[in-house]
N, C-alpha and C. Protein backbone atom coordinates (compact mmCIF):
# COMPACT_ATOMS: atom_id res chain seq x y z
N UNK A 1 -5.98 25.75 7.87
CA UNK A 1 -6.77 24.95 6.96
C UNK A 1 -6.25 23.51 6.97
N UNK A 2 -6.87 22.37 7.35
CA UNK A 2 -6.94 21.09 6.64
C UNK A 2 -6.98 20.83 5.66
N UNK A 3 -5.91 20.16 5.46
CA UNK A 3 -5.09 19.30 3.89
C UNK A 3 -6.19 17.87 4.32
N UNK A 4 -6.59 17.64 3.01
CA UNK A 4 -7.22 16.20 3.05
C UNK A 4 -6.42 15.79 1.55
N UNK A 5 -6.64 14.66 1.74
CA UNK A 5 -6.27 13.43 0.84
C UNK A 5 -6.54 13.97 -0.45
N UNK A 6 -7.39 13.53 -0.78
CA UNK A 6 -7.98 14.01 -2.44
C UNK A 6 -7.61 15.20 -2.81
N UNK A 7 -6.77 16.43 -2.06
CA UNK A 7 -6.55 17.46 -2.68
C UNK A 7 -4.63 17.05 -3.14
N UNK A 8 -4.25 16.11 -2.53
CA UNK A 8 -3.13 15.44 -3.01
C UNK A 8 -2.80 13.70 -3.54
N UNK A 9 -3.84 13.10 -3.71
CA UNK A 9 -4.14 11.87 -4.39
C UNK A 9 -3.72 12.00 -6.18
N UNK A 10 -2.85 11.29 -6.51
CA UNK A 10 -3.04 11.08 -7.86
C UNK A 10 -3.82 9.66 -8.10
N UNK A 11 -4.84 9.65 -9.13
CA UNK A 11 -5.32 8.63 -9.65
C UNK A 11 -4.42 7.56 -10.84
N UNK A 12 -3.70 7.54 -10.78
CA UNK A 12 -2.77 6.64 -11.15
C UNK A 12 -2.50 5.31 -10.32
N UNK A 13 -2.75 4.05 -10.55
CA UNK A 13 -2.17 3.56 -9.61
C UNK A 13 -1.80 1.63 -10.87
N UNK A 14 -1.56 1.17 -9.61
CA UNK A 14 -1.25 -0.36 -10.52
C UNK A 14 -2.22 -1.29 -9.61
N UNK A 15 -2.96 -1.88 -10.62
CA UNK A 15 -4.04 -2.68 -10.13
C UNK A 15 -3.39 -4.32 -10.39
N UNK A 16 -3.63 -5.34 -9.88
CA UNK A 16 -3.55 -6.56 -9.94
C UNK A 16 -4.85 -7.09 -9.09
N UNK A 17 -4.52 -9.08 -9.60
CA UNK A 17 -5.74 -9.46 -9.10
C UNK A 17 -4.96 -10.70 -8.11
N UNK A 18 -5.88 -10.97 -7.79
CA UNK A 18 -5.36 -12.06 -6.70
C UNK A 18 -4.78 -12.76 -7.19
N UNK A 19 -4.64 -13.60 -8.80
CA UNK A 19 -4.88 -14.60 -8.91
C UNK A 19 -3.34 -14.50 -10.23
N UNK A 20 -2.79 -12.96 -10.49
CA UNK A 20 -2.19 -12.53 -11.61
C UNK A 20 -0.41 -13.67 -10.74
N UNK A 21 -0.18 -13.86 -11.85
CA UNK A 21 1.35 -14.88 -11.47
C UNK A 21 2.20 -14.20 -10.96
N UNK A 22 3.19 -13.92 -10.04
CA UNK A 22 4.03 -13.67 -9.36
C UNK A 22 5.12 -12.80 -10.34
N UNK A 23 5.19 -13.26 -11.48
CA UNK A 23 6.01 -12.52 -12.44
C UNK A 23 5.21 -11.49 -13.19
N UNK A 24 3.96 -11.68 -13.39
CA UNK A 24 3.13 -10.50 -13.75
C UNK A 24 2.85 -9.85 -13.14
N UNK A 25 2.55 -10.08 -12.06
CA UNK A 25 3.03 -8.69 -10.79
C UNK A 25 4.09 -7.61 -10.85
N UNK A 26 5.03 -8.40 -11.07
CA UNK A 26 6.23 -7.81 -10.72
C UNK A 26 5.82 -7.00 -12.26
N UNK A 27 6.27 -7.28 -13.14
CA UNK A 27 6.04 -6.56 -14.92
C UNK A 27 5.32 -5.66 -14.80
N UNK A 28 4.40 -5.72 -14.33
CA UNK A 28 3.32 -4.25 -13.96
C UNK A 28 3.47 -3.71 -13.03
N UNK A 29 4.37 -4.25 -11.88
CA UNK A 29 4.85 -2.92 -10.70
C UNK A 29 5.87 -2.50 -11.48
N UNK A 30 6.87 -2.96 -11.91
CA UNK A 30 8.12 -2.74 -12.92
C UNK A 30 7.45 -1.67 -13.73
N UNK A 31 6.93 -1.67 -14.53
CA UNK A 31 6.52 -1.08 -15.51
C UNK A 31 6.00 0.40 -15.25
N UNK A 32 5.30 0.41 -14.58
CA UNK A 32 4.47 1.93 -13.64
C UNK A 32 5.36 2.52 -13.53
N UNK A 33 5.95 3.51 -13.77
CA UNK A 33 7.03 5.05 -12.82
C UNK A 33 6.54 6.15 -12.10
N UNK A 34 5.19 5.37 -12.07
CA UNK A 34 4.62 6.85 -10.84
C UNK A 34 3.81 6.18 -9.95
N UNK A 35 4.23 4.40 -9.82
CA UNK A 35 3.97 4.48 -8.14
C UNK A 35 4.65 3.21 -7.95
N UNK A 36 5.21 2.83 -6.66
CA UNK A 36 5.58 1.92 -6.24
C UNK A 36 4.69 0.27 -5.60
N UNK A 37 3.83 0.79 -5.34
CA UNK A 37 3.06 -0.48 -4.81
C UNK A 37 1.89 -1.05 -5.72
N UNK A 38 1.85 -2.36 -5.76
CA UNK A 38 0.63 -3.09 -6.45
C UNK A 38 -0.36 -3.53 -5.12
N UNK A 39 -1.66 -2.81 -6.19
CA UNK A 39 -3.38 -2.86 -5.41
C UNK A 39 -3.27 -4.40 -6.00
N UNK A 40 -3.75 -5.19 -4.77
CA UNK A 40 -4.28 -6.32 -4.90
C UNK A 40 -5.70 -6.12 -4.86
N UNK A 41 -6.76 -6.60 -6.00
CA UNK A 41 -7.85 -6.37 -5.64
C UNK A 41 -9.04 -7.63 -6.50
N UNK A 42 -10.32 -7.47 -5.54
CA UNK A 42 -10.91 -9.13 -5.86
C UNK A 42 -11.80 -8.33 -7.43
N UNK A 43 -12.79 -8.97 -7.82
CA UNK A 43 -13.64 -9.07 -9.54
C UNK A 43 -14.38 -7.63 -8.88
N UNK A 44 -14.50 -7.43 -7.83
CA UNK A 44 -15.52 -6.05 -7.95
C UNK A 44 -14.63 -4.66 -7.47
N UNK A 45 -13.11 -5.04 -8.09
CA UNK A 45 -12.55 -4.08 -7.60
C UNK A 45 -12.01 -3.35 -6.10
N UNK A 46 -12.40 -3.94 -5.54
CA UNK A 46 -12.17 -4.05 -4.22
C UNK A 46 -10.62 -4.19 -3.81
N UNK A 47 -9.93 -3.12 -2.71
CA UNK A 47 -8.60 -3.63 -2.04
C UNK A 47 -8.85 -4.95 -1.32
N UNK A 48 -7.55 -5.88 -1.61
CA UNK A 48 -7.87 -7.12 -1.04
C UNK A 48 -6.40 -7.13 -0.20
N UNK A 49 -5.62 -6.23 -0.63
CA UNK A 49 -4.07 -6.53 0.01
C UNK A 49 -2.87 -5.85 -0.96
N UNK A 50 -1.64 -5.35 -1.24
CA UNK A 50 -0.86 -4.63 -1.27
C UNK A 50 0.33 -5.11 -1.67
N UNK A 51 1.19 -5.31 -2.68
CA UNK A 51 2.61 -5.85 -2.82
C UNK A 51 3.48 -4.87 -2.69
N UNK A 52 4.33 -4.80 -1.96
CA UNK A 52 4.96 -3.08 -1.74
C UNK A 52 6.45 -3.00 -2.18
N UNK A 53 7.80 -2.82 -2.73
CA UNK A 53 8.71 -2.97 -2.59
C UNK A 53 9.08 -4.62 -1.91
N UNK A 54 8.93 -3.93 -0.35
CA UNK A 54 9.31 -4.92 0.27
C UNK A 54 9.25 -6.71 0.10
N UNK A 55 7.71 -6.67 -0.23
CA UNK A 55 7.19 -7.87 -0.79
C UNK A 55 8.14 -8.32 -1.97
N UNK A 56 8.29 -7.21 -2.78
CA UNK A 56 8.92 -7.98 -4.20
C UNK A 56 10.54 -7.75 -3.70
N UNK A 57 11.14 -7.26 -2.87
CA UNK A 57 12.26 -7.63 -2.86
C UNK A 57 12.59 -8.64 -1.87
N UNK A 58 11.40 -9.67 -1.12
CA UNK A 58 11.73 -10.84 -0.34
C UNK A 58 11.57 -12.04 -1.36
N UNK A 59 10.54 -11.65 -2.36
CA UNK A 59 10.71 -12.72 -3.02
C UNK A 59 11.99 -12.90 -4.29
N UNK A 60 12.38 -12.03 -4.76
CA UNK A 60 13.51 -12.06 -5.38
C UNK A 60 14.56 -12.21 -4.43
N UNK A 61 14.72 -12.28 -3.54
CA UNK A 61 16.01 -12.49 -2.85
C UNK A 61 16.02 -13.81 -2.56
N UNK A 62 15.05 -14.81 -2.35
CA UNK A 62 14.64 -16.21 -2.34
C UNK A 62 14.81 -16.31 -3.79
N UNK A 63 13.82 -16.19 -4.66
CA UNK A 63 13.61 -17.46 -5.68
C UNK A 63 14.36 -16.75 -6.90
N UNK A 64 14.95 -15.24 -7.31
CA UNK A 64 15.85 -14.83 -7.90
C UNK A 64 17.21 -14.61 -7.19
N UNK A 65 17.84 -15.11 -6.49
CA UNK A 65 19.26 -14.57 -6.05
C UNK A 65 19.21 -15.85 -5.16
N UNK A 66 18.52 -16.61 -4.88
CA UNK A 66 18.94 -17.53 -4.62
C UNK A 66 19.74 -17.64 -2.84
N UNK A 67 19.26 -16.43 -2.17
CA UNK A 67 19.90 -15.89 -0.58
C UNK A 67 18.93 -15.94 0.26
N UNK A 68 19.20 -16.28 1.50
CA UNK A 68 18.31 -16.34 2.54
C UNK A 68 19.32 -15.12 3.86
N UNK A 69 19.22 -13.77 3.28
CA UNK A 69 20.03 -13.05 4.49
C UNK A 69 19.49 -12.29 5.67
N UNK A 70 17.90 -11.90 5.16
CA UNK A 70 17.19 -11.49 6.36
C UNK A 70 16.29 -12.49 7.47
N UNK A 71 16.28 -12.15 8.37
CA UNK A 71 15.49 -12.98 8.92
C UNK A 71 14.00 -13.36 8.78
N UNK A 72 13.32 -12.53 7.69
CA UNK A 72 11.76 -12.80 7.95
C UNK A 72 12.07 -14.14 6.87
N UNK A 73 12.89 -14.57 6.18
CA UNK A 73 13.41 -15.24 5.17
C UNK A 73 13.74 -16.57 5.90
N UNK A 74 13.94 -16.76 6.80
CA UNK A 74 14.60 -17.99 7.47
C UNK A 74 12.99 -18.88 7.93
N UNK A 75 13.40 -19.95 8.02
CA UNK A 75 12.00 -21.22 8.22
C UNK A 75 10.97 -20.82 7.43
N UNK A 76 10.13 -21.17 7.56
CA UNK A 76 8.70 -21.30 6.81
C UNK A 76 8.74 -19.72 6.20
N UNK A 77 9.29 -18.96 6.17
CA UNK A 77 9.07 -17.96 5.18
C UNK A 77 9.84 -18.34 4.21
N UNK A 78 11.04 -19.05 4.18
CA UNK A 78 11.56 -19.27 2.76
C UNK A 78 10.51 -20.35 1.85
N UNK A 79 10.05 -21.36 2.46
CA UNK A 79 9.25 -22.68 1.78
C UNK A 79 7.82 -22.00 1.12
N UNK A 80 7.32 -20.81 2.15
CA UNK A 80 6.29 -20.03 1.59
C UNK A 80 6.71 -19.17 0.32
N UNK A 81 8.02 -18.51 0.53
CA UNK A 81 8.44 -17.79 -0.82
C UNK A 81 8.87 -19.02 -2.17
N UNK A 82 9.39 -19.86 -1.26
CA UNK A 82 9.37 -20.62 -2.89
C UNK A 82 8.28 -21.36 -3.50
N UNK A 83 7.70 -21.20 -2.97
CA UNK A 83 5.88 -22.23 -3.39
C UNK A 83 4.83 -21.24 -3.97
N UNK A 84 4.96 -19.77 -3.21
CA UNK A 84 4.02 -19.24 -3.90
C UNK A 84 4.24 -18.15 -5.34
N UNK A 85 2.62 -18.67 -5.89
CA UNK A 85 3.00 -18.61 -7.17
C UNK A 85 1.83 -17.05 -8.16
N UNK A 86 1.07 -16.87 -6.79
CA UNK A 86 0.31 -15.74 -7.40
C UNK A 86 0.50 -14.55 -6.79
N UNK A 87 -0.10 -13.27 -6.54
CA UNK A 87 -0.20 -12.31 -6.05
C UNK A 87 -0.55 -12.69 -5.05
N UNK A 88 -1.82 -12.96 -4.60
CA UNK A 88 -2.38 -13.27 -3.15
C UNK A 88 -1.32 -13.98 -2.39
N UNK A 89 -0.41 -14.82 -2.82
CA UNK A 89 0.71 -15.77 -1.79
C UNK A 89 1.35 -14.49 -1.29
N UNK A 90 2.17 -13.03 -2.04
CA UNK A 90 2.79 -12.43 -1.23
C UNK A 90 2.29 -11.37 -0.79
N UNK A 91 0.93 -10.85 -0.98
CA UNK A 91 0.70 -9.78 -0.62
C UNK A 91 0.75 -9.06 0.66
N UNK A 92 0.57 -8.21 1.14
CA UNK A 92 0.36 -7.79 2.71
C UNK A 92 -0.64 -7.27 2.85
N UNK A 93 -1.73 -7.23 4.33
CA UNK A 93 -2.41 -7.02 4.38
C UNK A 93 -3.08 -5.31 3.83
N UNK A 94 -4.13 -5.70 3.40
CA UNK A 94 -4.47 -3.84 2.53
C UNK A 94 -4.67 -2.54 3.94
N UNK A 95 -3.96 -1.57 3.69
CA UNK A 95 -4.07 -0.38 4.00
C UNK A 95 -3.94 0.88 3.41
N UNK A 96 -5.33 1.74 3.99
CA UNK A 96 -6.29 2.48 2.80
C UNK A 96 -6.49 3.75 3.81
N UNK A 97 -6.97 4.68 2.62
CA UNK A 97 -7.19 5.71 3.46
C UNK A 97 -8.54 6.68 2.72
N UNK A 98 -9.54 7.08 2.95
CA UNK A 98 -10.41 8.08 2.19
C UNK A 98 -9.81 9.04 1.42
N UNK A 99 -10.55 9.70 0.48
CA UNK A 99 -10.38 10.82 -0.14
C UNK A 99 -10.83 11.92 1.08
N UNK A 100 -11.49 11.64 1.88
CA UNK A 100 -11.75 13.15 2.75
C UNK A 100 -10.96 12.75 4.18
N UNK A 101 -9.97 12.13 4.25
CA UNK A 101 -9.06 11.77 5.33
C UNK A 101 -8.04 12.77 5.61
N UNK A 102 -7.51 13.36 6.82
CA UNK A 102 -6.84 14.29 6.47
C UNK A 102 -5.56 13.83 6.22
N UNK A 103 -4.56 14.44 5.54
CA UNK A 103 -3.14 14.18 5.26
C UNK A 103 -1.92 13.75 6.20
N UNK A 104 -2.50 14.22 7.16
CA UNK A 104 -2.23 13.90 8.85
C UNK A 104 -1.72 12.05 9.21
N UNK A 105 -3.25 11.75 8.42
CA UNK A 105 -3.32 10.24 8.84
C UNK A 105 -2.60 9.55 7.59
N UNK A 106 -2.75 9.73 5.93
CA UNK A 106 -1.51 9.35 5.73
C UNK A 106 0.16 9.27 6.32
N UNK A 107 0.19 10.23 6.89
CA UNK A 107 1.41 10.70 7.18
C UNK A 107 1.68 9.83 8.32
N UNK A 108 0.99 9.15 9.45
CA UNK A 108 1.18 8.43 10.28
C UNK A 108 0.67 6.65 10.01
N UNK A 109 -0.07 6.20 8.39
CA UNK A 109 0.75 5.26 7.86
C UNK A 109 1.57 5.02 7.59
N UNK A 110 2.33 5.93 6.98
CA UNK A 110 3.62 5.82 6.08
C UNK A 110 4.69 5.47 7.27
N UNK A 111 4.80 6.24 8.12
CA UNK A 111 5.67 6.12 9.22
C UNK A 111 5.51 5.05 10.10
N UNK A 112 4.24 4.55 10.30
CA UNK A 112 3.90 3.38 10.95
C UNK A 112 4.45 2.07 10.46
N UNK A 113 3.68 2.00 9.24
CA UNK A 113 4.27 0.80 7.98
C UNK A 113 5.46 0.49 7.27
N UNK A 114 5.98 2.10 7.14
CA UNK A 114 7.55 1.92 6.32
C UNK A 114 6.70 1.65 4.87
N UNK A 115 5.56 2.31 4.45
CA UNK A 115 5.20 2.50 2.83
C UNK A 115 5.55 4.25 2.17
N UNK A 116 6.12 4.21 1.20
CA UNK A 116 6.04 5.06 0.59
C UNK A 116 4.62 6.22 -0.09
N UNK A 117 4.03 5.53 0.04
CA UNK A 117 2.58 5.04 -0.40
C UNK A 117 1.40 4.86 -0.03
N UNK A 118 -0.04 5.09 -0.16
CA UNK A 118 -1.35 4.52 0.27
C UNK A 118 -2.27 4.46 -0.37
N UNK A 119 -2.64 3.29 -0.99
CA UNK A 119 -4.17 3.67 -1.34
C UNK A 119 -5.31 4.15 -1.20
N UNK A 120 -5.60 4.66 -1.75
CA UNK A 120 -7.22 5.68 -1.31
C UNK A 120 -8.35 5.40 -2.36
N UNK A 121 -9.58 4.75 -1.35
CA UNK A 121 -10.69 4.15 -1.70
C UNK A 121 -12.09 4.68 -1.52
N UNK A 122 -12.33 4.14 -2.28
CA UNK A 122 -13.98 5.23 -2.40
C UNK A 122 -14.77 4.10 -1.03
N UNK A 123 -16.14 4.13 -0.93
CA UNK A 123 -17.11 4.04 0.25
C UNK A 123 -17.08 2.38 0.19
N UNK A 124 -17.20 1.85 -1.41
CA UNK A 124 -16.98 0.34 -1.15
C UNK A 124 -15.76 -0.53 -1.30
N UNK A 125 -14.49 0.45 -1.42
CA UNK A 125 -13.62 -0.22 -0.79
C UNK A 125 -12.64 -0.07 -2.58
N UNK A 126 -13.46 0.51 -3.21
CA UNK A 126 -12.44 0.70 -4.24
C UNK A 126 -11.65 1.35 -4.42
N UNK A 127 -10.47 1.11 -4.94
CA UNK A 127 -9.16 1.56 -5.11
C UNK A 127 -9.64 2.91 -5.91
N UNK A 128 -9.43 4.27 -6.00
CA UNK A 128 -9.47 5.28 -6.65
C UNK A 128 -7.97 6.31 -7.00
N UNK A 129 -6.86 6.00 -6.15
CA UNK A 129 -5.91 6.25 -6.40
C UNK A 129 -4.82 5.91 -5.27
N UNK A 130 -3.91 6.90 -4.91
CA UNK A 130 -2.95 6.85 -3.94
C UNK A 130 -2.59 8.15 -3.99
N UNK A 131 -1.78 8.33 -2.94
CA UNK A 131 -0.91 9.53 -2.37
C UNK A 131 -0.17 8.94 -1.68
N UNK A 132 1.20 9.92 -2.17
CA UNK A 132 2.40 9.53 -1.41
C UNK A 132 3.47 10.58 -1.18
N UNK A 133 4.23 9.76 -0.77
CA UNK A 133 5.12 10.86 0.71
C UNK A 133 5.96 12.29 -0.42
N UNK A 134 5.85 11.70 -1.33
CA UNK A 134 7.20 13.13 -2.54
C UNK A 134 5.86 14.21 -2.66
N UNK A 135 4.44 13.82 -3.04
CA UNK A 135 3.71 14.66 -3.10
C UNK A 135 3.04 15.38 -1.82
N UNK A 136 3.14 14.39 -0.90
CA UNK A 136 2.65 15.40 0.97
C UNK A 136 4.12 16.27 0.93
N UNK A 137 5.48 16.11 0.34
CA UNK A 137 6.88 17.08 1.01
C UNK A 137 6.14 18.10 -0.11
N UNK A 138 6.43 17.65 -1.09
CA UNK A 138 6.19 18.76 -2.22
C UNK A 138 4.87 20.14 -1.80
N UNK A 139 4.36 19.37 -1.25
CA UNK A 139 3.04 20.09 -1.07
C UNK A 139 3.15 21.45 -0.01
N UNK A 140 3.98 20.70 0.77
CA UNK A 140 4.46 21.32 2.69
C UNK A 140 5.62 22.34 2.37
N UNK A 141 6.01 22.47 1.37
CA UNK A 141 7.64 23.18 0.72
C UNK A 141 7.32 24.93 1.21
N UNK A 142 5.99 25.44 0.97
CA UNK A 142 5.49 26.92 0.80
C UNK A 142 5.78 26.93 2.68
N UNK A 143 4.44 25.86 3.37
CA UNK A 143 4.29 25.85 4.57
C UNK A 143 5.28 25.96 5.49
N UNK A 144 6.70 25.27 4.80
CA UNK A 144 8.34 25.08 5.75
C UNK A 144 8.92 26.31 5.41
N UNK A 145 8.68 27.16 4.73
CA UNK A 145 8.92 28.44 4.15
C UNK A 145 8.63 29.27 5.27
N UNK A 146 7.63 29.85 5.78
CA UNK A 146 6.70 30.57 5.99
C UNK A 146 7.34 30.30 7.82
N UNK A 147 7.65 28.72 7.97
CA UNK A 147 8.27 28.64 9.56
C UNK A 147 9.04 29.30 10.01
C-alpha cells in the first residue's frame, strides 16, 4: 500500500506575509512548537517562499551575534543580511508538496534540501499544512518491525 501525504500531514503550520518584519517572523517561528519553518505567503494565501531554521540562523549570526563564520555569510550575503528588513529579504525559495503525493517524494525533499519539513498545498497553491520527517519515522516504526 501507498502512504500519501495527507494521511500524515498535520494542519498546523506558521503562516507569515511577505511584508511581516524580520523580528516578527522570528516571534511566530519562535513561538509555534509543532513546526519549524515559516510559510511565506502573498494576500490570497498563496506559498510565496519558506524561512527555515537555516534562514533564521544566518540572520542572527550577522545582525544578532555580530559573526561572519560561514561562508554563504561572506560578501554580499552579509550587506544583504544586514539591510534586509522583512520576510521576503530572507526567505528561500517555496517547496511544496500535494496532499495526494506519495510520502516517497517528501522523503526525497527533505534529503535533497536539508528541511525538516514541507509544506503541503491545496490546487491553488495554498498552504494547508505540512509533514515532517518525526511523523514519516513515527509512522514507518510498525513497517521496520515487520523487516
Amino acid at each position: 500500500m501507498k502512504r500519501v501525504v495527507k494521511d500524515l500531514m498535520i494542519d498546523k503550520f506558521v503562516t507569515l506575509h511577505e511584508k511581516d518584519l524580520i523580528y516578527e517572523a522570528v516571534e511566530k517561528i519562535a513561538k509555534n512548537r509543532e513546526t519549524m519553518i515559516g510559510c511565506v505567503v502573498d494576500e490570497e494565501k498563496r506559498l510565496k517562499g519558506l524561512i527555515t531554521p537555516k534562514d533564521l540562523l544566518r540572520v542572527l549570526e550577522v545582525r544578532g551575534y555580530g559573526t561572519i563564520e560561514h561562508p554563504f555569510s561572506a560578501g554580499p550575503g552579509v550587506l544583504h543580511l544586514l539591510t534586509s528588513e522583512y520576510a521576503r529579504d530572507i526567505m528561500c525559495a517555496p517547496v511544496s508538496l500535494r496532499k495526494n503525493d506519495e510520502v516517497h517524494k517528501a522523503i526525497d525533499i527533505m534529503l535533497d534540501e536539508g528541511f525538516y519539513e514541507v509544506p503541503v498545498v491545496d490546487e491553488e497553491g495554498r498552504v494547508i499544512g505540512v509533514i515532517n520527517y518525526f511523523d514519516i519515522i513515527i509512522s514507518s516504526i510498525d513497517q521496520l518491525k515487520r523487516e
